[in-house]
Protein backbone atom coordinates (compact mmCIF):
# COMPACT_ATOMS: atom_id res chain seq x y z
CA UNK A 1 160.68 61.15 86.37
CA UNK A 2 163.12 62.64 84.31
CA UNK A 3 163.09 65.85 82.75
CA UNK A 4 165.41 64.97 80.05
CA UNK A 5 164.00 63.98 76.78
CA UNK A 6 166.05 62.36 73.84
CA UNK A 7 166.03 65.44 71.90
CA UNK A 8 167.51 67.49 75.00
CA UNK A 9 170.19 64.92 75.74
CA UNK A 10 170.86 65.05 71.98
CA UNK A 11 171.37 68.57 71.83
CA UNK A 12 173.74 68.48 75.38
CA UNK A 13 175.86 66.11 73.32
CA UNK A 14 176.17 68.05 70.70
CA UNK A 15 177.44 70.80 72.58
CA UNK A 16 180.22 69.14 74.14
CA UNK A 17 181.55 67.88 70.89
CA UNK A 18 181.31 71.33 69.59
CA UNK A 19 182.71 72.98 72.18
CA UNK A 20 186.17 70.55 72.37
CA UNK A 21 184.83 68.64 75.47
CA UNK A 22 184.77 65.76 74.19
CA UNK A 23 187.83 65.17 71.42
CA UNK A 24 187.62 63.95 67.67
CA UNK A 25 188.56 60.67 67.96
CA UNK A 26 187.94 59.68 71.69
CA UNK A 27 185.65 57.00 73.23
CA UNK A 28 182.43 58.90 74.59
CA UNK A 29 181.17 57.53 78.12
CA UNK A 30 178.65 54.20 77.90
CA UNK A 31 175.05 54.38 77.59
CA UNK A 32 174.58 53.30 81.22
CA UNK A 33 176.89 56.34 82.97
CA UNK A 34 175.40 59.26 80.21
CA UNK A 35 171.92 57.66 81.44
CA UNK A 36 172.61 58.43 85.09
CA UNK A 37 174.37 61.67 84.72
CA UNK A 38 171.06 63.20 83.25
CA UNK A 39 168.71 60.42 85.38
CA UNK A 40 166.61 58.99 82.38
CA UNK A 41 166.13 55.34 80.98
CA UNK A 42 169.17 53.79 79.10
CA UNK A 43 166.88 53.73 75.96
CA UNK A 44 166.24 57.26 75.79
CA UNK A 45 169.88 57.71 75.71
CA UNK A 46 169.98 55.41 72.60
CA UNK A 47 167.78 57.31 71.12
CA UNK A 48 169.65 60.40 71.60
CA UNK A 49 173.00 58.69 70.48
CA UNK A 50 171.14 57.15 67.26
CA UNK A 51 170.12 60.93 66.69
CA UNK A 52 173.71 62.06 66.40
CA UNK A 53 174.98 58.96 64.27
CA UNK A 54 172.58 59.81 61.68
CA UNK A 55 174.12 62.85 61.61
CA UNK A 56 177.60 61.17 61.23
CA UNK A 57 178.56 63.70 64.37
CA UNK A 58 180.04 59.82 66.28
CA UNK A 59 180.31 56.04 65.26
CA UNK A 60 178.77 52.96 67.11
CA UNK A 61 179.62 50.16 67.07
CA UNK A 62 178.97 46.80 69.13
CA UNK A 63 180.97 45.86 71.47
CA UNK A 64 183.33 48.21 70.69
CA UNK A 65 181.54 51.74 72.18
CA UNK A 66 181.08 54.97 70.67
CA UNK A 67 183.69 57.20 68.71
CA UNK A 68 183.14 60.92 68.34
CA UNK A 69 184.36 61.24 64.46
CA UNK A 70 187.28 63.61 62.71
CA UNK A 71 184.83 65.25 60.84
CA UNK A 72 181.08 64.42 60.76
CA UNK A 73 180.10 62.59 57.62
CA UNK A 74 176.57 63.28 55.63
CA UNK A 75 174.76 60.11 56.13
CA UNK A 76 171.65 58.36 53.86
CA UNK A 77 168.87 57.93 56.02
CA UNK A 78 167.28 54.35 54.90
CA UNK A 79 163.37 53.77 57.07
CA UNK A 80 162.07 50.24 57.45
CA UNK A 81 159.40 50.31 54.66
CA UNK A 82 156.14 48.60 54.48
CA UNK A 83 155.66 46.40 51.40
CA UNK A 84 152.49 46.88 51.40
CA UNK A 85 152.90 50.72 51.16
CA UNK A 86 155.01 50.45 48.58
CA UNK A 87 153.21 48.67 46.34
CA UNK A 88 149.87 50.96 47.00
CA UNK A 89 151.80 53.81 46.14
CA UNK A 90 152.33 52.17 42.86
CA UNK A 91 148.64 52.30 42.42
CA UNK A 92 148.35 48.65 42.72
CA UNK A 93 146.16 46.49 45.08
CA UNK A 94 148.41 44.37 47.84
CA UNK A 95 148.29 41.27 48.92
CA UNK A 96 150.63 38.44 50.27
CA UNK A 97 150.94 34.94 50.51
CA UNK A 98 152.97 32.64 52.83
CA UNK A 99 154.36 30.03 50.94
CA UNK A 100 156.70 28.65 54.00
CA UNK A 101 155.98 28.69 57.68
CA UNK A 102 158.02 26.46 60.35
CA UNK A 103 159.37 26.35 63.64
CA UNK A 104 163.42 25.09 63.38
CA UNK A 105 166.32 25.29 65.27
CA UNK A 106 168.78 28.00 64.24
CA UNK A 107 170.51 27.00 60.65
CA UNK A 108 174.49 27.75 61.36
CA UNK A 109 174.69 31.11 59.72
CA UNK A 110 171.35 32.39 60.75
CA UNK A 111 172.47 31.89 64.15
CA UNK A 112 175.96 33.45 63.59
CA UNK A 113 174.22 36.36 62.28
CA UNK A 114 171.67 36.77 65.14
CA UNK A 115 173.85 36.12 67.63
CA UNK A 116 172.17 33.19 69.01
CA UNK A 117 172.66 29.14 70.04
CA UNK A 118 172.63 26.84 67.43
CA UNK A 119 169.63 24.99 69.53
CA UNK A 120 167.48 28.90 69.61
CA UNK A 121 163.99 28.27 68.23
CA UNK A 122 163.89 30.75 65.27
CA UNK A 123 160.36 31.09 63.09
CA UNK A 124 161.08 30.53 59.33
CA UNK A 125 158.53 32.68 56.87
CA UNK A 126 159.01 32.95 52.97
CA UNK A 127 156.08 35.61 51.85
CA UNK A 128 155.42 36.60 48.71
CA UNK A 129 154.23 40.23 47.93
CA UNK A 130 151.90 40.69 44.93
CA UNK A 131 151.50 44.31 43.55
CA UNK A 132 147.87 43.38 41.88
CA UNK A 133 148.42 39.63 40.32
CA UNK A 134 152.39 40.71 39.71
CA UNK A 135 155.04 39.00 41.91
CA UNK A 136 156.40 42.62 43.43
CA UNK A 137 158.77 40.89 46.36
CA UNK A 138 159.91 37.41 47.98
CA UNK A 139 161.00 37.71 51.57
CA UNK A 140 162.83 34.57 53.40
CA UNK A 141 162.45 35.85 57.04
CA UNK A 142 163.87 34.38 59.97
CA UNK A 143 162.49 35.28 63.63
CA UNK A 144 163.88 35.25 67.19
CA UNK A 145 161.04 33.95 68.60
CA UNK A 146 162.41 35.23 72.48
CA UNK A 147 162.56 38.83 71.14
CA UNK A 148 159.19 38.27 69.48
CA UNK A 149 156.97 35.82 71.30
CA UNK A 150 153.37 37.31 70.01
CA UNK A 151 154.50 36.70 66.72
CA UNK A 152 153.10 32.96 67.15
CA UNK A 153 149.72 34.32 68.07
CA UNK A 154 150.05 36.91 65.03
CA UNK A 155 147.21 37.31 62.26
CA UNK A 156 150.41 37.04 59.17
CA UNK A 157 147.44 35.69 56.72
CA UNK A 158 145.66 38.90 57.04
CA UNK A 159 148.87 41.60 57.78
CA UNK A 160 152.14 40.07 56.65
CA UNK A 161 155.23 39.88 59.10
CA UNK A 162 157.01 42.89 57.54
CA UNK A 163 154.31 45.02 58.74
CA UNK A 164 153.61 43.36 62.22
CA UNK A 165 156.94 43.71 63.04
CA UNK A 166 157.27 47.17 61.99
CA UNK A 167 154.23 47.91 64.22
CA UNK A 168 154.63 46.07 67.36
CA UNK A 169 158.42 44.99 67.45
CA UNK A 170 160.75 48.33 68.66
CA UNK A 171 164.94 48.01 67.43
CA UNK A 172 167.42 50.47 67.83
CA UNK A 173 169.67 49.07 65.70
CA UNK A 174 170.19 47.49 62.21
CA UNK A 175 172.63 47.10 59.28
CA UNK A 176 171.60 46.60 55.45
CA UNK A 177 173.62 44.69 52.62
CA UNK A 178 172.19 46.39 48.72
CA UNK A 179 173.44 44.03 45.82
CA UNK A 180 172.83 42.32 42.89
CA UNK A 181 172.13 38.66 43.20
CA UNK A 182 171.21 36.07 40.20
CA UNK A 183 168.05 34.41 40.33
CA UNK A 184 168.18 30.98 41.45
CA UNK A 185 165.05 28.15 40.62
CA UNK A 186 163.09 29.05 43.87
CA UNK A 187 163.49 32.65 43.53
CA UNK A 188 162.91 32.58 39.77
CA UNK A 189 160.05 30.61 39.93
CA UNK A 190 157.92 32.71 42.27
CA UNK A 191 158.59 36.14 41.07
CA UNK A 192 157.97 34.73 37.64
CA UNK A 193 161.39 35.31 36.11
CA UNK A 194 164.43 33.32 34.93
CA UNK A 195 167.12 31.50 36.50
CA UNK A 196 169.96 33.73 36.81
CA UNK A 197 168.26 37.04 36.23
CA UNK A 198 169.54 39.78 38.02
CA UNK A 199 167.80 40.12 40.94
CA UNK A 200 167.38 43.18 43.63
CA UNK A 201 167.95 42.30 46.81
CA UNK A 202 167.96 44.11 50.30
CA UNK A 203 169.60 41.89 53.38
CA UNK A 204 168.95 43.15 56.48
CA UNK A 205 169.60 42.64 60.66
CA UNK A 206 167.24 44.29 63.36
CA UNK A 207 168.30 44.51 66.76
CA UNK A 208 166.68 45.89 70.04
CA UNK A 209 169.88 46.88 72.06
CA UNK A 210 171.82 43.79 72.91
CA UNK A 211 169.05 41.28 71.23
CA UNK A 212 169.01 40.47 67.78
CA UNK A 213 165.29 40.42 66.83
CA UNK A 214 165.12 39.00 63.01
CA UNK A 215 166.89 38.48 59.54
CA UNK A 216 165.55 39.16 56.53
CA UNK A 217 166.49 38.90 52.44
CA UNK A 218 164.06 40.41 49.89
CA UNK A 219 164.74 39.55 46.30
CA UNK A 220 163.09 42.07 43.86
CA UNK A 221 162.15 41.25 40.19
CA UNK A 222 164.24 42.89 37.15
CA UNK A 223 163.11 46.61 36.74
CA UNK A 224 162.83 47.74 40.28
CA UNK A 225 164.08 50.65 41.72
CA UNK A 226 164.92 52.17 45.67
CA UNK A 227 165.02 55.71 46.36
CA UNK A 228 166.14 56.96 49.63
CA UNK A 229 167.05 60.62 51.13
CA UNK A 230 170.49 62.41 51.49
């Protein structure tokens, strides 16, 4: 067993870009050779290497490897949130309802976006959050089903798929679209607004490594606000 933990590998890292080992600019070594030189899993190296892009100390990117920066860059740290504990923080009671469940074949830009074939079976969930009897969040959520098989067997009446997935799905990897989006009849009509009201809305990727695990877009009512850490 190793003796290397994340943290450790992190810091080793750190000291070769500090000390000029490894240049500004450069391509650092793959996750699979950094893995054998200190003889630990491939995903405890991602774990170190996530470490150090949150620090903006290197850039990853798919496909394309990892880049030790010119000059690190302060980054916002954004965590997967539960719903639910958002809206108890509010001093509200939570609930949900699933107003859409199927089993389909990968729409075109779903699969584009999860890197999948066109004939992948994906689960399709819309879920609406209430904060009390107050439309707080609608969430159109589409699910590899290969990186998530349990989710078929999973109790989403009684815990909703934001927070299953949170709990029993790991990623090491996401990205996350912020904007302003108009209301349109479906979303207007269940967070109890108007067509073409300004909507909140967070878009979002999750990946495990090389496997793209789900999709999601949550539209927030009018009025609602995300706070984050520098």
């Amino acid at each position: 067993m190793s003796k290397h933990s994340h943290r450790s590998i992190r810091e080793s890292i750190r000291r070769r870009l500090t000390s000029g080992e490894w240049l500004p600019g450069a391509l650092m070594p793959g996750e699979t050779e950094i893995a054998a030189e200190f003889g630990c899993a491939r995903s405890t190296v991602n774990r170190a290497l996530r470490g150090l892009a949150e620090e903006g100390l290197i850039e990853r990117k798919r496909r394309a490897g990892t880049r030790i920066l010119e000059l690190p860059v302060r980054r916002a740290h954004f965590d997967l949130s539960l719903i639910r504990q958002e809206v108890e923080s509010m001093g509200s009671t939570y609930l949900h309802q699933i107003v859409r469940r199927e089993i389909v074949s990968a729409p075109h830009h779903i699969a584009e976006r999860l890197k999948l074939e066109p004939s992948a079976r994906l689960l399709h969930l819309e879920t609406v959050h209430f904060a009390s009897s107050h439309p707080h969040a609608f969430e159109d959520r589409w699910v590899n089903i290969d990186a998530a098989p349990d989710i078929l067997d999973a109790p989403l009446d009684k815990i909703s798929v934001n927070e299953w997935l949170i709990r029993e799905v790991p990623y090491s990897s996401g990205d996350v679209i912020f904007a302003a989006q108009n209301a349109g009849p479906r979303e207007a009509k269940v967070l109890n607004t108007l067509p073409g009201d300004a909507l909140f809305t967070i878009d979002r990727t999750t990946w495990f490594n090389d496997v793209y695990i789900t999709a999601v877009k949550l539209f927030y009512p009018p009025g609602h606000e995300l706070r984050t850490t520098l």
